[in-house]
Protein backbone atom coordinates (compact mmCIF):
# COMPACT_ATOMS: atom_id res chain seq x y z
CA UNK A 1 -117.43 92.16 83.06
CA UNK A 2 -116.98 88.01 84.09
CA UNK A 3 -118.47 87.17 86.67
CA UNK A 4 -117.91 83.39 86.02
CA UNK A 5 -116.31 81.30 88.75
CA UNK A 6 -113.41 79.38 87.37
CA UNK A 7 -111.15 78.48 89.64
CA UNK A 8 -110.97 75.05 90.73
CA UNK A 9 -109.61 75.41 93.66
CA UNK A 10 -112.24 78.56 94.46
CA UNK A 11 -115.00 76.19 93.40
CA UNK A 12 -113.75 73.22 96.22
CA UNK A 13 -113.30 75.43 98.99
CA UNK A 14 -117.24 76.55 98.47
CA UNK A 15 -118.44 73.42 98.63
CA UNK A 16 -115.64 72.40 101.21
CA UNK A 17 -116.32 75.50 103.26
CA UNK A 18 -119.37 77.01 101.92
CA UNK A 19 -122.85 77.70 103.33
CA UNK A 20 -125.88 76.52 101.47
CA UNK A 21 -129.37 78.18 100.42
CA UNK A 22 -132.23 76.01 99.18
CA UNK A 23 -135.42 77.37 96.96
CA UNK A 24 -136.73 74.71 95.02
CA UNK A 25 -135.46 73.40 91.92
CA UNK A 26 -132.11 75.50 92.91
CA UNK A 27 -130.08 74.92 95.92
CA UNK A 28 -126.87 77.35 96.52
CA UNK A 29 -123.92 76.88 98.21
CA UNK A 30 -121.94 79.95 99.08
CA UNK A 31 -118.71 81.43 100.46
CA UNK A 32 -117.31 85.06 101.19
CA UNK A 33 -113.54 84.86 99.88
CA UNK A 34 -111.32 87.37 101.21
CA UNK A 35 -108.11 88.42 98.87
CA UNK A 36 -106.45 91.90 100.56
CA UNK A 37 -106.68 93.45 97.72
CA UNK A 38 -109.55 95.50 95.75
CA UNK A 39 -110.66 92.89 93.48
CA UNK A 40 -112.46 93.55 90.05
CA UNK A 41 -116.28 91.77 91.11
CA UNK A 42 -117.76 91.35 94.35
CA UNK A 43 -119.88 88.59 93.24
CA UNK A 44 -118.49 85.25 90.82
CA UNK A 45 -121.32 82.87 90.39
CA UNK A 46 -121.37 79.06 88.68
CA UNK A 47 -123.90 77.11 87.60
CA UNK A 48 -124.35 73.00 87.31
CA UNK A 49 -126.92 70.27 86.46
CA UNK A 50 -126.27 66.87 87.73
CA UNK A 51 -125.76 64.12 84.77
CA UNK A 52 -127.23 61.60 87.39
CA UNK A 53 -130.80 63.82 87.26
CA UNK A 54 -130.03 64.62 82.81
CA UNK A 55 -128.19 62.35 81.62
CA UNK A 56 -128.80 64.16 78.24
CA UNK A 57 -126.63 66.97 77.61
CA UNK A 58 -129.18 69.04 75.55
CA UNK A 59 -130.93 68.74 79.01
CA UNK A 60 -128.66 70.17 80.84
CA UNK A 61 -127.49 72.73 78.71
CA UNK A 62 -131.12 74.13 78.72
CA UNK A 63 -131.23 74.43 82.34
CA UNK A 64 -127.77 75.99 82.71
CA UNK A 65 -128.78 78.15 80.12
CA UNK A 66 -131.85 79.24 82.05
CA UNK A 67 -129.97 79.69 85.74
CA UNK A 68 -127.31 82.05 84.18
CA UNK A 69 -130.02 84.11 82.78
CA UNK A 70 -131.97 84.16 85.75
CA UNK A 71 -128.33 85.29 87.38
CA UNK A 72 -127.25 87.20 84.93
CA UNK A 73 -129.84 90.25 85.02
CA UNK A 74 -129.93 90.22 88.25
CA UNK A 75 -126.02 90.40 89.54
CA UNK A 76 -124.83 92.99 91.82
CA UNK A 77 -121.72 95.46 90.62
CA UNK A 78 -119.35 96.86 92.18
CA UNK A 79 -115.41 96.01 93.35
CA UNK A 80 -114.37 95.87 97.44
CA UNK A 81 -111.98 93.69 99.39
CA UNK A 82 -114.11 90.73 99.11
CA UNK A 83 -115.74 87.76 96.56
CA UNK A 84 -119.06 86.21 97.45
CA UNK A 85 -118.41 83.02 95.26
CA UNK A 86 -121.51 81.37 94.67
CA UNK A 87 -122.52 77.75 92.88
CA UNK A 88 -126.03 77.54 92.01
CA UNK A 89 -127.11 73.74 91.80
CA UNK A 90 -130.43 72.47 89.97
CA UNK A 91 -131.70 69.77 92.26
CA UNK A 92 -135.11 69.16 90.73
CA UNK A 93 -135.39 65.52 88.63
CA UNK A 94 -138.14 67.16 86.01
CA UNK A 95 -136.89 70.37 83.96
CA UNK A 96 -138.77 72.71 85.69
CA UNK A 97 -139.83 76.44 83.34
CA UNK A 98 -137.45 79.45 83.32
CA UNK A 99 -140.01 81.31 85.09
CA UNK A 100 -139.92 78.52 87.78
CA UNK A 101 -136.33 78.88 88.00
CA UNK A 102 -136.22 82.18 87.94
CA UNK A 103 -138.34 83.06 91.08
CA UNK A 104 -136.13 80.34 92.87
CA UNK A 105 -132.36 82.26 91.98
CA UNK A 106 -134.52 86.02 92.99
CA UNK A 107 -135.10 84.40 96.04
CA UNK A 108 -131.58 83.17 96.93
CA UNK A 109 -130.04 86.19 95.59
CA UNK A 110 -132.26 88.15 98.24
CA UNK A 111 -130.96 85.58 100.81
CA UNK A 112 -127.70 85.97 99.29
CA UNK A 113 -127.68 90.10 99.93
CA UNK A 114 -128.87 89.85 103.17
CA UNK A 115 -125.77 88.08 103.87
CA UNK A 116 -123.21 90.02 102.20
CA UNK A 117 -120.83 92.13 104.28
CA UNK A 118 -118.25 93.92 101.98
């Protein structure tokens, strides 16, 4: 199942919109979209590294990688009536470890439930 967030109008109206969440390296901004209907995930995530922190790719390809792993094993299932979009953004100017990383996203994501209301 993709839980990538893709649209690009869904991706303005978070940060338009959108709450944020900070745990450093990782700050998130989020939004609850509503659509009527059941919809196929509850939870569509996106990750991005500035080019003004990396301004190598191979850089920031590493740390993507490492968010949407961090993400990945720990995403919530299920369907409902609503989409908690979420963009994770890596704020840090030195490429911090996955494990780093990691302990920031399990903290927003705990934020992150808190908050949900399906």
């Amino acid at each position: 199942m993709d839980h990538r967030l893709k649209k690009q109008k869904a991706i303005e109206k978070v940060f338009a919109d959108g709450k944020t969440l900070f745990m450093h390296p990782v700050k998130a901004a989020w939004l609850m979209l509503d659509h009527g209907e059941a919809v196929d995930v509850s939870f569509r995530y996106a990750v991005t590294v500035p080019k003004r922190l990396f301004r190598k790719a191979t850089d920031r390809n590493l740390l993507k990688r490492r968010m949407r792993e961090s993400v990945r094993v720990m995403v919530p299932g299920g369907t409902g009536q609503k989409t908690m979009a979420v963009v994770f953004i890596y704020v840090s100017r030195e490429a911090e470890s996955f494990k780093e990383i990691d302990r920031a996203i399990r903290v927003l994501m705990k934020r992150l439930n808190a908050k949900y209301q399906p």
